[in-house]
PDB file of N, CA and C in Angstrom:
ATOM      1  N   UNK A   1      21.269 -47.230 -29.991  1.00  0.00           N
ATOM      2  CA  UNK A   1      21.923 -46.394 -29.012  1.00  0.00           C
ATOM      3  C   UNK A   1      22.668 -45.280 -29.735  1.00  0.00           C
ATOM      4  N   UNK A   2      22.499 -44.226 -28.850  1.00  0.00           N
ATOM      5  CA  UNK A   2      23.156 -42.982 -29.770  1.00  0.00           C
ATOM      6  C   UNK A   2      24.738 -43.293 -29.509  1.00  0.00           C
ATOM      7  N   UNK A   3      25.723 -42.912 -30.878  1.00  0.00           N
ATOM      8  CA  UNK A   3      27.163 -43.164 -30.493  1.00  0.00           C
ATOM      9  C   UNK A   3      27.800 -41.663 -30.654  1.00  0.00           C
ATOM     10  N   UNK A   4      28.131 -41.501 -29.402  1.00  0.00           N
ATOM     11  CA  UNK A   4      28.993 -40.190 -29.843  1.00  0.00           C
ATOM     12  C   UNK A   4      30.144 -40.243 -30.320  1.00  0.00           C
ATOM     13  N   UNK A   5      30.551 -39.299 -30.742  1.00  0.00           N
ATOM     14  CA  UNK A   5      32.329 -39.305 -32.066  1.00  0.00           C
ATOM     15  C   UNK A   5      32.886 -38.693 -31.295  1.00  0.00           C
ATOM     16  N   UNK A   6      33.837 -38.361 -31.802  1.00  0.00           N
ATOM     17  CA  UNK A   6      35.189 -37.766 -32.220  1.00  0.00           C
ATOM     18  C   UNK A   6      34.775 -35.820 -32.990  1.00  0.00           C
ATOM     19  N   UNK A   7      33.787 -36.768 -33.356  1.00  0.00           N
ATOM     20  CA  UNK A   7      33.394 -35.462 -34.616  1.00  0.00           C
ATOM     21  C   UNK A   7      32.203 -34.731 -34.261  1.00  0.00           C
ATOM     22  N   UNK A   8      32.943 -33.107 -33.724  1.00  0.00           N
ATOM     23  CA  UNK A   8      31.558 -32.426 -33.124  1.00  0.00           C
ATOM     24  C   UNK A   8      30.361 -32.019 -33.691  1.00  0.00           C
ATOM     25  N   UNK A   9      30.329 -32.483 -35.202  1.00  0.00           N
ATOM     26  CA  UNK A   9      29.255 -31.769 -36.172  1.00  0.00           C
ATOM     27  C   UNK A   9      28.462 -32.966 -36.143  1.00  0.00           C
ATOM     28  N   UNK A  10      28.811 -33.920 -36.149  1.00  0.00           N
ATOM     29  CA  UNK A  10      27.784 -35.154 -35.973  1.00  0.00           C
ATOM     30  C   UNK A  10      27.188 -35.075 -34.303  1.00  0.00           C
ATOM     31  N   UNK A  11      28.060 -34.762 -33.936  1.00  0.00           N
ATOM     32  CA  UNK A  11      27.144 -34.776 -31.998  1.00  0.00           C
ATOM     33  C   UNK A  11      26.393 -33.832 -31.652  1.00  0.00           C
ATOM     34  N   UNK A  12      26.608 -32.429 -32.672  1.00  0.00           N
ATOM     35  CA  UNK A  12      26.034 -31.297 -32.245  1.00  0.00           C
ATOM     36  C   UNK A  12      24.188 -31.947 -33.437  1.00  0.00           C
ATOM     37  N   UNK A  13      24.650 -31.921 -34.661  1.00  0.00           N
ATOM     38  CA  UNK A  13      22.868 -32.743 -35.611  1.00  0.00           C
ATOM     39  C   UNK A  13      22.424 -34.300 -34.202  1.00  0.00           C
ATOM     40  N   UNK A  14      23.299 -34.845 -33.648  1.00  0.00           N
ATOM     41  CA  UNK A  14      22.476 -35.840 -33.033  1.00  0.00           C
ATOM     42  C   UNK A  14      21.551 -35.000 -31.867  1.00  0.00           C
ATOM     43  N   UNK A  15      22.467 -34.309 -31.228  1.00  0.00           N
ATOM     44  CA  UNK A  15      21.467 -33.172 -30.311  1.00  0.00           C
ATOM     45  C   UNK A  15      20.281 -32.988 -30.579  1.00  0.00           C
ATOM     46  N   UNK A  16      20.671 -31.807 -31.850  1.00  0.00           N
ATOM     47  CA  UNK A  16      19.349 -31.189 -32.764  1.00  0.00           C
ATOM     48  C   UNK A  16      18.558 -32.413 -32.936  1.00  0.00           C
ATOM     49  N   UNK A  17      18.728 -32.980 -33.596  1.00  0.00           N
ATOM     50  CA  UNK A  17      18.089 -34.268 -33.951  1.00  0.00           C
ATOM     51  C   UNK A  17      16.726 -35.262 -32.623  1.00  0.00           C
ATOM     52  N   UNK A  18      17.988 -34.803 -31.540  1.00  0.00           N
ATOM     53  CA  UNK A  18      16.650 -35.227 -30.228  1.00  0.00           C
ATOM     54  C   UNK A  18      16.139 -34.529 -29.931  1.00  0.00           C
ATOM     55  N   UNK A  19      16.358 -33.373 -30.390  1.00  0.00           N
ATOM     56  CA  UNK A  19      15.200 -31.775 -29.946  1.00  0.00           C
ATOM     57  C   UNK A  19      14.023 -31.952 -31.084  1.00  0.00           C
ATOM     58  N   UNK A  20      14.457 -32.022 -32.229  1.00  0.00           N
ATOM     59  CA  UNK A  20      13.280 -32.708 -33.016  1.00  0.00           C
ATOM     60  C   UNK A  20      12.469 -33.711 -32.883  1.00  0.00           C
ATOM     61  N   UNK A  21      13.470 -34.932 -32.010  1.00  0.00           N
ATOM     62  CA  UNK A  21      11.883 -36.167 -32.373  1.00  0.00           C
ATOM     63  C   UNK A  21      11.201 -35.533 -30.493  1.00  0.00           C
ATOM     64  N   UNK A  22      11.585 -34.616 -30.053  1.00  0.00           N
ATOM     65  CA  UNK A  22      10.834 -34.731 -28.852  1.00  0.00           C
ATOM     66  C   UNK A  22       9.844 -33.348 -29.222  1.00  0.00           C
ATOM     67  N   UNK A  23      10.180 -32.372 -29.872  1.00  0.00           N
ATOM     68  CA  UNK A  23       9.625 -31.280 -29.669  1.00  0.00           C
ATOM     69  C   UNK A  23       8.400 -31.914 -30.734  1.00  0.00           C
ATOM     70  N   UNK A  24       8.845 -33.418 -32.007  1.00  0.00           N
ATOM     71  CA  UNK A  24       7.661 -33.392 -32.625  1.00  0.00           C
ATOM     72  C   UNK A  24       6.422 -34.643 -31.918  1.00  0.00           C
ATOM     73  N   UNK A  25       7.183 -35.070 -30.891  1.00  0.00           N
ATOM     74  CA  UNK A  25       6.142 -36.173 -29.669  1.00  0.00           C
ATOM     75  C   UNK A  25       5.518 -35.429 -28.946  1.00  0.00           C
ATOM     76  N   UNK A  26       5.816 -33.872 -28.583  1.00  0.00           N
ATOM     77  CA  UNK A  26       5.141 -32.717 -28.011  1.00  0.00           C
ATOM     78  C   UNK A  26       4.489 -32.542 -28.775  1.00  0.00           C
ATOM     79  N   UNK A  27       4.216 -32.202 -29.875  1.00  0.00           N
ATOM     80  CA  UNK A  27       2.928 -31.570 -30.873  1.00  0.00           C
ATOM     81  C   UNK A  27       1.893 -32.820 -30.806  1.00  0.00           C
ATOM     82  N   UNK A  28       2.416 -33.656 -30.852  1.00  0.00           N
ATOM     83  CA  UNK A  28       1.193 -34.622 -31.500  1.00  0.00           C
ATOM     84  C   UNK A  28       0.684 -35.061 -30.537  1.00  0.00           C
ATOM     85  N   UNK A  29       0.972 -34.733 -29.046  1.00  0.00           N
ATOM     86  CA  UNK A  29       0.837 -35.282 -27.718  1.00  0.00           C
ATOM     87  C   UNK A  29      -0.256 -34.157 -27.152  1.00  0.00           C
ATOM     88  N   UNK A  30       0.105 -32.405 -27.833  1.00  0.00           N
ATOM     89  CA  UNK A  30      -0.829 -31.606 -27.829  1.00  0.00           C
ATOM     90  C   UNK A  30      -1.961 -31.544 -28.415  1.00  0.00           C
ATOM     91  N   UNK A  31      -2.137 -32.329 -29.919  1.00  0.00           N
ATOM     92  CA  UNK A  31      -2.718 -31.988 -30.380  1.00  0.00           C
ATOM     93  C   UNK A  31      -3.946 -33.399 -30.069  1.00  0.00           C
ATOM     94  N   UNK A  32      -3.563 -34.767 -29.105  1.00  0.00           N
ATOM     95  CA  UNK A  32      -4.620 -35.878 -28.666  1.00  0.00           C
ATOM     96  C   UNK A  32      -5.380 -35.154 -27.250  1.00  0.00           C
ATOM     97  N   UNK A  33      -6.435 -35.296 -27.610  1.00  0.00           N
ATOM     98  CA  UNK A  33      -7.010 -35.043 -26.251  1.00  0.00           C
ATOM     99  C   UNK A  33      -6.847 -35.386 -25.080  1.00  0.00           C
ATOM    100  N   UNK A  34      -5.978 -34.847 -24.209  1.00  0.00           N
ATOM    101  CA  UNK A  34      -5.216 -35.545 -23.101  1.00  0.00           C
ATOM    102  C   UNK A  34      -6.107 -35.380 -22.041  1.00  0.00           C
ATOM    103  N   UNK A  35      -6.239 -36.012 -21.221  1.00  0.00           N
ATOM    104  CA  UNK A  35      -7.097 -35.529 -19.712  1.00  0.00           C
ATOM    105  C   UNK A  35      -6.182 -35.193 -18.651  1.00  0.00           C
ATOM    106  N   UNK A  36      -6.670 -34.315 -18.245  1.00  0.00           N
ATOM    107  CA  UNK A  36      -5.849 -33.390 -17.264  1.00  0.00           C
ATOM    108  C   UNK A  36      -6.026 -34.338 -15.652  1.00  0.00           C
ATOM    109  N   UNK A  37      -4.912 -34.911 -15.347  1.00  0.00           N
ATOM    110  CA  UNK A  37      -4.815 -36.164 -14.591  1.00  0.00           C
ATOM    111  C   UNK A  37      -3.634 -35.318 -12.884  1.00  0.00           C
ATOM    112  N   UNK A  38      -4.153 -33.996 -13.101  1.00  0.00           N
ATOM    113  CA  UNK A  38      -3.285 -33.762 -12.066  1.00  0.00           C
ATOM    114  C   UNK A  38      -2.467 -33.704 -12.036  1.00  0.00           C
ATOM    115  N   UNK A  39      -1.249 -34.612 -11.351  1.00  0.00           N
ATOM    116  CA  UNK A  39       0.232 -35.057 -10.748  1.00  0.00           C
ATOM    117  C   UNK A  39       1.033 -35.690 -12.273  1.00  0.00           C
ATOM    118  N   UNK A  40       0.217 -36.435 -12.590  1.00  0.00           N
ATOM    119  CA  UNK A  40       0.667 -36.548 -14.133  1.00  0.00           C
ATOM    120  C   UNK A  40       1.429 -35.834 -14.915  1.00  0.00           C
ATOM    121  N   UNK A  41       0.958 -34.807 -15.252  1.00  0.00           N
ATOM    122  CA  UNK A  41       1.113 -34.041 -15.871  1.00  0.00           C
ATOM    123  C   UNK A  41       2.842 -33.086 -15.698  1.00  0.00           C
ATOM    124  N   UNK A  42       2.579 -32.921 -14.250  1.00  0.00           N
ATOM    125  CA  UNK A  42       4.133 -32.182 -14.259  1.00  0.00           C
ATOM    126  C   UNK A  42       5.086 -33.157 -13.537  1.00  0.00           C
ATOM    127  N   UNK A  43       4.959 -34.816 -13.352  1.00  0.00           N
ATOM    128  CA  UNK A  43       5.715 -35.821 -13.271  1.00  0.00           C
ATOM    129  C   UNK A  43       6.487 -36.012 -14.439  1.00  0.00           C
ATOM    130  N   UNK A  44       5.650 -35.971 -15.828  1.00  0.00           N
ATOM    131  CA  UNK A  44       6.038 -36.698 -16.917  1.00  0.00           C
ATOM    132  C   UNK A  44       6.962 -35.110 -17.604  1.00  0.00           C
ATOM    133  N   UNK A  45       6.174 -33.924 -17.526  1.00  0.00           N
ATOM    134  CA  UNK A  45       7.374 -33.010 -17.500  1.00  0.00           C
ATOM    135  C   UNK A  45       8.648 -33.167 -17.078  1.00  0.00           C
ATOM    136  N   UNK A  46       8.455 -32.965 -16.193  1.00  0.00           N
ATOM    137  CA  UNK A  46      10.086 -33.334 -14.981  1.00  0.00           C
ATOM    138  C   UNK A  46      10.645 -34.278 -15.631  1.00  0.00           C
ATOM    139  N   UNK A  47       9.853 -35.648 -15.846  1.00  0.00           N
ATOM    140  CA  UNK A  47      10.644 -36.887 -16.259  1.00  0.00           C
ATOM    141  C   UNK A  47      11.397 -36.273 -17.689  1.00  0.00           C
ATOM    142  N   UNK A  48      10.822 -35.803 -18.707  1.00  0.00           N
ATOM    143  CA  UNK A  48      11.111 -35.599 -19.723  1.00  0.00           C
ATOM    144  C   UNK A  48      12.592 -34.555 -19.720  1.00  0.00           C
ATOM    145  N   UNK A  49      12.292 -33.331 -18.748  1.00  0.00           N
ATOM    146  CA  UNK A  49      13.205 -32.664 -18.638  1.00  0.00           C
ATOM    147  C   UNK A  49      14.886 -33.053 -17.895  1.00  0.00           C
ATOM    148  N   UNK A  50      14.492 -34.384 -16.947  1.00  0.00           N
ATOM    149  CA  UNK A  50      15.632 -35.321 -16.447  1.00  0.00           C
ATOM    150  C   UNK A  50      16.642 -35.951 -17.744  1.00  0.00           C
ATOM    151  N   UNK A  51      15.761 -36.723 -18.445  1.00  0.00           N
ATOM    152  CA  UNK A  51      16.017 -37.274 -19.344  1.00  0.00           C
ATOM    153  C   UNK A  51      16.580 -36.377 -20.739  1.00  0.00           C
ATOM    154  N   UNK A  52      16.121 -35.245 -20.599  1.00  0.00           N
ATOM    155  CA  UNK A  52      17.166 -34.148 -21.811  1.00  0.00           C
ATOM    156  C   UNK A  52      18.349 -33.647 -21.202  1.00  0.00           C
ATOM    157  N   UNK A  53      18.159 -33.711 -20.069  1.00  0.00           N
ATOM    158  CA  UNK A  53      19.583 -33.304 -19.543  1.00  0.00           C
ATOM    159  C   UNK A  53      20.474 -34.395 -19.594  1.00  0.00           C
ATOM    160  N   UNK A  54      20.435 -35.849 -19.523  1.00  0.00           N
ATOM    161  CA  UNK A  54      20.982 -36.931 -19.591  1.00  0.00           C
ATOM    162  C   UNK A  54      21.348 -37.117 -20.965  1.00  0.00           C
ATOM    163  N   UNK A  55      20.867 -36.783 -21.638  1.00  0.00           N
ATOM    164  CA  UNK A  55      20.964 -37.153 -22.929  1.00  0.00           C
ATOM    165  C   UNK A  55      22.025 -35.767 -23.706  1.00  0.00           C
ATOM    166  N   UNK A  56      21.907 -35.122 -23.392  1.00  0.00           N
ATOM    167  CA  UNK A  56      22.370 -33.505 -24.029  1.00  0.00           C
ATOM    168  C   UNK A  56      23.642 -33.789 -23.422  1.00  0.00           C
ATOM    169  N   UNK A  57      23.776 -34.267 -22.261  1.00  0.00           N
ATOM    170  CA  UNK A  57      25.149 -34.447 -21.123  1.00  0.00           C
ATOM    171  C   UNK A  57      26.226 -35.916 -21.985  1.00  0.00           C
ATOM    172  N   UNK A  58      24.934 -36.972 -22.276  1.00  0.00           N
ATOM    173  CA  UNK A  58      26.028 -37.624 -22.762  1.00  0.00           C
ATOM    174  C   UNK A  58      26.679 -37.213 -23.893  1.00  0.00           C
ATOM    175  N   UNK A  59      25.905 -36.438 -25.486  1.00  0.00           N
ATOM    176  CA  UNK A  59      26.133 -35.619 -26.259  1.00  0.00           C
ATOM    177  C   UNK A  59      27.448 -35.228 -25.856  1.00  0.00           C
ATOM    178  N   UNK A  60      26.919 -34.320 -25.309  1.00  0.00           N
ATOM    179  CA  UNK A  60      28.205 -33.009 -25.246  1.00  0.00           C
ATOM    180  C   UNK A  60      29.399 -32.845 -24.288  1.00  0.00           C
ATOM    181  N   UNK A  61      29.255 -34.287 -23.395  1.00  0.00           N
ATOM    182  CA  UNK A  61      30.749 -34.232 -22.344  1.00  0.00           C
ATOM    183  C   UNK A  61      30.951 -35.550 -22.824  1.00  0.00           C
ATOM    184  N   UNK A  62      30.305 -36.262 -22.638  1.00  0.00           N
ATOM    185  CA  UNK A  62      30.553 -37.875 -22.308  1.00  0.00           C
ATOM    186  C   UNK A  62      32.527 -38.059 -23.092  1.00  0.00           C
ATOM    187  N   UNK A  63      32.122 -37.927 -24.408  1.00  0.00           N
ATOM    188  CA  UNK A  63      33.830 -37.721 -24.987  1.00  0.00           C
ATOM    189  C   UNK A  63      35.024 -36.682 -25.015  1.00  0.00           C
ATOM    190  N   UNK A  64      34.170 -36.255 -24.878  1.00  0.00           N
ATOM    191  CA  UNK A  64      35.499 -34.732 -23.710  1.00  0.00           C
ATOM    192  C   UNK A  64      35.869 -35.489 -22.722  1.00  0.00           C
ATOM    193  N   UNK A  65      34.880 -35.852 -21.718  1.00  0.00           N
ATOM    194  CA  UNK A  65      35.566 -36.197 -20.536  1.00  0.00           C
ATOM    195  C   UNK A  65      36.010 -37.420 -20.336  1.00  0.00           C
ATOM    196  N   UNK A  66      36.243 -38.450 -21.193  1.00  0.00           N
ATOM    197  CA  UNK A  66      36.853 -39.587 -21.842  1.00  0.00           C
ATOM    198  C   UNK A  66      38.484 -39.213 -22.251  1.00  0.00           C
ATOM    199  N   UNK A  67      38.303 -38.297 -23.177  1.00  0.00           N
ATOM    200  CA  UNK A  67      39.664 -37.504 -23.359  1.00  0.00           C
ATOM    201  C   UNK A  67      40.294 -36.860 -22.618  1.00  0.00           C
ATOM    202  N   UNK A  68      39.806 -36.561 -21.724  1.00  0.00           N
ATOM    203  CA  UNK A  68      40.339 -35.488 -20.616  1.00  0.00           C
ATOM    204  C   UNK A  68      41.276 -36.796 -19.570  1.00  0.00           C
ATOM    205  N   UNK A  69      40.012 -37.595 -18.783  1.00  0.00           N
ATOM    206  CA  UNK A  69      40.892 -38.429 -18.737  1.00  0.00           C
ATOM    207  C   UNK A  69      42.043 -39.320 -18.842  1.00  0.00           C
ATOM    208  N   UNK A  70      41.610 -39.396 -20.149  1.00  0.00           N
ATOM    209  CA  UNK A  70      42.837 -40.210 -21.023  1.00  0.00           C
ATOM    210  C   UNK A  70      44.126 -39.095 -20.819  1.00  0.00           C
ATOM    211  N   UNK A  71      44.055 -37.930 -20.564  1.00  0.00           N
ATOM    212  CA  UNK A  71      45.483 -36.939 -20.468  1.00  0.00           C
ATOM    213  C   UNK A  71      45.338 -35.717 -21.631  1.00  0.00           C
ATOM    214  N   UNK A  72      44.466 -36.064 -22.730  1.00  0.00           N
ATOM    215  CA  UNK A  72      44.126 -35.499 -23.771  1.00  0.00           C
ATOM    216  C   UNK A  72      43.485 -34.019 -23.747  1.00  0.00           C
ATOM    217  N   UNK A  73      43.730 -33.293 -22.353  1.00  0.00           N
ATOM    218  CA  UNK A  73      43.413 -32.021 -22.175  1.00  0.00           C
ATOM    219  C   UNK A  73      42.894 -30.933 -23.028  1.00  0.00           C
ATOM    220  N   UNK A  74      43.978 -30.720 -24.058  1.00  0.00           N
ATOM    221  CA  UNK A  74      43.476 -29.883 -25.209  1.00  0.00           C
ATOM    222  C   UNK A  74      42.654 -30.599 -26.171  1.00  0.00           C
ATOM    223  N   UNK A  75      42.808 -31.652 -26.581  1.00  0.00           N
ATOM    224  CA  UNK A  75      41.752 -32.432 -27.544  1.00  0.00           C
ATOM    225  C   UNK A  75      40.355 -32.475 -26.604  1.00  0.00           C
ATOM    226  N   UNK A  76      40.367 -32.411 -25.707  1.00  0.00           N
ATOM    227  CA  UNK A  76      39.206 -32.734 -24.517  1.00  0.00           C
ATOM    228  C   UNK A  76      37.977 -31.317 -24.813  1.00  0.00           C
ATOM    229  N   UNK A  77      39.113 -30.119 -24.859  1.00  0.00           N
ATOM    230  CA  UNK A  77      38.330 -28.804 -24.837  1.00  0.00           C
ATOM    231  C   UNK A  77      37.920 -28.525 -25.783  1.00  0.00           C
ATOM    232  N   UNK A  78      38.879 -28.580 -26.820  1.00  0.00           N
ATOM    233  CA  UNK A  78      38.116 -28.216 -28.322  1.00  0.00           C
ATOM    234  C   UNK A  78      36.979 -28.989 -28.593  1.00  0.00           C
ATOM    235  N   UNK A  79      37.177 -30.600 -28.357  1.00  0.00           N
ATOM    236  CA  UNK A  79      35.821 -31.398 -29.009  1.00  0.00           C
ATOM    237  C   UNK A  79      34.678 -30.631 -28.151  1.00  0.00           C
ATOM    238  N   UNK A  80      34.975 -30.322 -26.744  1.00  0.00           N
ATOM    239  CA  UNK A  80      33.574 -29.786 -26.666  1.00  0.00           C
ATOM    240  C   UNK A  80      33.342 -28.247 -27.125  1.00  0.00           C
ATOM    241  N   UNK A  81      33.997 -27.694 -27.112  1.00  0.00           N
ATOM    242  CA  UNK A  81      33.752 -26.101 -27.423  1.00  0.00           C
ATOM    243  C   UNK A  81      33.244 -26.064 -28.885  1.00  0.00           C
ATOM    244  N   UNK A  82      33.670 -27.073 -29.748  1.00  0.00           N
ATOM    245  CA  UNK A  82      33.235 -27.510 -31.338  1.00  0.00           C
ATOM    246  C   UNK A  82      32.020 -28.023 -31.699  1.00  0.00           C
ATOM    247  N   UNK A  83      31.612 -29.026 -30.413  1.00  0.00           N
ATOM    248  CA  UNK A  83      30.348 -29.203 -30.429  1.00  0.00           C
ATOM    249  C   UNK A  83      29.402 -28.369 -30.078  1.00  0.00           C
ATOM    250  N   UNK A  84      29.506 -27.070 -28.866  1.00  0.00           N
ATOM    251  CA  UNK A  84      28.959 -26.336 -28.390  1.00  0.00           C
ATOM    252  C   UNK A  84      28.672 -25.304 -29.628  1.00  0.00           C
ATOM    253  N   UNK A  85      29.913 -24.757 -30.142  1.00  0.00           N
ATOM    254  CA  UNK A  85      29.690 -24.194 -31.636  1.00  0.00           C
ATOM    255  C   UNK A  85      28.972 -24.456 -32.591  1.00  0.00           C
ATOM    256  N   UNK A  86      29.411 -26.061 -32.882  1.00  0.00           N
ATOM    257  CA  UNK A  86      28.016 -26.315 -33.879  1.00  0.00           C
ATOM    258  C   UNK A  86      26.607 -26.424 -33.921  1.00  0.00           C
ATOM    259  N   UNK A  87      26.373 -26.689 -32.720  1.00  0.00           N
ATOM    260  CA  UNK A  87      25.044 -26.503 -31.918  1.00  0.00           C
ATOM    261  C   UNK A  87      24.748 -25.157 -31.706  1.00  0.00           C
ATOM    262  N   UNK A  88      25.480 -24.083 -31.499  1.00  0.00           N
ATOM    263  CA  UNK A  88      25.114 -23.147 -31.330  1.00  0.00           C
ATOM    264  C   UNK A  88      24.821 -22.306 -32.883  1.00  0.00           C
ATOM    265  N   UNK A  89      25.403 -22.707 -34.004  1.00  0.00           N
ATOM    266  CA  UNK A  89      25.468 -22.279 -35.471  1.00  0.00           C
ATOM    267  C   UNK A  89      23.800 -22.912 -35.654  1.00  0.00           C
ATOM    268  N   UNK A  90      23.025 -24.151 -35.394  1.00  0.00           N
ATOM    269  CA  UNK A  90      22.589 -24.619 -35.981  1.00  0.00           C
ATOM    270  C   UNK A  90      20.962 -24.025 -34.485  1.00  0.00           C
ATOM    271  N   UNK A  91      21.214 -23.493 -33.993  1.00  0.00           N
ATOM    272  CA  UNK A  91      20.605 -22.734 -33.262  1.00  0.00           C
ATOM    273  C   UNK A  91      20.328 -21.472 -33.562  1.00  0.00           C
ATOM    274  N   UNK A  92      21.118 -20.935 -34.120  1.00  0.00           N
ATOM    275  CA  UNK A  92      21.329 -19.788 -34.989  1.00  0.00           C
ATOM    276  C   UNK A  92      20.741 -19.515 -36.134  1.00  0.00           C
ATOM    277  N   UNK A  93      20.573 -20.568 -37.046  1.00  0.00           N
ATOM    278  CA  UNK A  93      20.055 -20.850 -38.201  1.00  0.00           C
ATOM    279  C   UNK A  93      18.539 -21.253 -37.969  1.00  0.00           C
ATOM    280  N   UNK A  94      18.312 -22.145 -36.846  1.00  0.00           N
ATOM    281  CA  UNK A  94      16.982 -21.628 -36.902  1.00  0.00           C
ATOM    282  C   UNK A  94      16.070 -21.091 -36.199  1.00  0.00           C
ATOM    283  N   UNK A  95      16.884 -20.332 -35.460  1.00  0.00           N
ATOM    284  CA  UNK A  95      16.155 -18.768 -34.963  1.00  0.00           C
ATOM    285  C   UNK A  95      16.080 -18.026 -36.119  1.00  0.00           C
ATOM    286  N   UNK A  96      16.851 -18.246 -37.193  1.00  0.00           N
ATOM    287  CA  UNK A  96      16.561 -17.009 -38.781  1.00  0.00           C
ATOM    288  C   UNK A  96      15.878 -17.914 -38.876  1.00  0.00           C
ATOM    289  N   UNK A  97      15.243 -18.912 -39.264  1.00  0.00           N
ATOM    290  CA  UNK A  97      14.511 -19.242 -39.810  1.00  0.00           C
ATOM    291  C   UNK A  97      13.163 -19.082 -39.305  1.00  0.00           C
ATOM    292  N   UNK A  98      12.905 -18.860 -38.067  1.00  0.00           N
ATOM    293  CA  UNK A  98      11.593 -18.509 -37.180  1.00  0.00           C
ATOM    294  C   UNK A  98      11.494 -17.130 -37.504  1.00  0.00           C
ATOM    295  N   UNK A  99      12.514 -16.349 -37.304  1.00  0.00           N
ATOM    296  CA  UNK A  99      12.085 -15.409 -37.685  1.00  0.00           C
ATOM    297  C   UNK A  99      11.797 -14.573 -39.188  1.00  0.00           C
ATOM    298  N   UNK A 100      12.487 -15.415 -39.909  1.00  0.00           N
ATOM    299  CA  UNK A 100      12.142 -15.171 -41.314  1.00  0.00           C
ATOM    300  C   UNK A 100      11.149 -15.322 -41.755  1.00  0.00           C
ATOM    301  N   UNK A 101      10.559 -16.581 -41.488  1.00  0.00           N
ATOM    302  CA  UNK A 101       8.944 -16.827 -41.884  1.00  0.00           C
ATOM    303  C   UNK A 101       8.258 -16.149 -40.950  1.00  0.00           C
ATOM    304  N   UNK A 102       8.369 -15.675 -40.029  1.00  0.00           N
ATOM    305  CA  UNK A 102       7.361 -14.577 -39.148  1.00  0.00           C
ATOM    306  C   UNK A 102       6.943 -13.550 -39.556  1.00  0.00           C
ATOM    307  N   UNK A 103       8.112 -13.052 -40.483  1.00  0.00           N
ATOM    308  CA  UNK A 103       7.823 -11.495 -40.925  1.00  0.00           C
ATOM    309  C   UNK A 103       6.912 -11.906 -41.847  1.00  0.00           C
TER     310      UNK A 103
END
């Protein structure tokens, strides 16, 4: 089970980290000869896209809004605005990197 912290640089790589093992179950899912099954197809989308939002949500609020609760208002905002940051740095980095090897 994923554990979220305290610590937004570890929650923001666990993120990244599920954008990787899914974006690399997408390649290899493209690259088997799938049969085009209709309803299938944009069920298991949807499903997939339910399930990143669930997952990105527990990431990135679940302990904010634990803290918030708790009364912890300002500790509540920063952990997420820190995580949003680091995720957004490491989003950053590899958009240069797409585009670096492009040129």
């Amino acid at each position: 089970m994923l554990c979220v912290t305290l610590n937004p640089l570890y929650n923001a790589l666990l993120a990244a980290g599920y954008i990787v093992l899914v974006a690399t179950v997408m390649n290899l899912a493209h690259q088997v000869d799938v049969p085009e099954n209709g309803i299938l197809i944009p069920i298991t989308v949807l499903s997939l896209f339910v399930l990143s939002a669930a997952v990105m949500a527990y990431l990135f609020v679940f302990q904010p809004a634990q803290l918030y609760l708790d009364g912890k208002k300002t500790e509540a905002v920063n952990l997420f605005l820190k995580t949003v940051g680091f995720f957004a740095g490491i989003t950053v980095i590899l958009l240069g990197i797409l585009f670096w090897t492009a040129v």
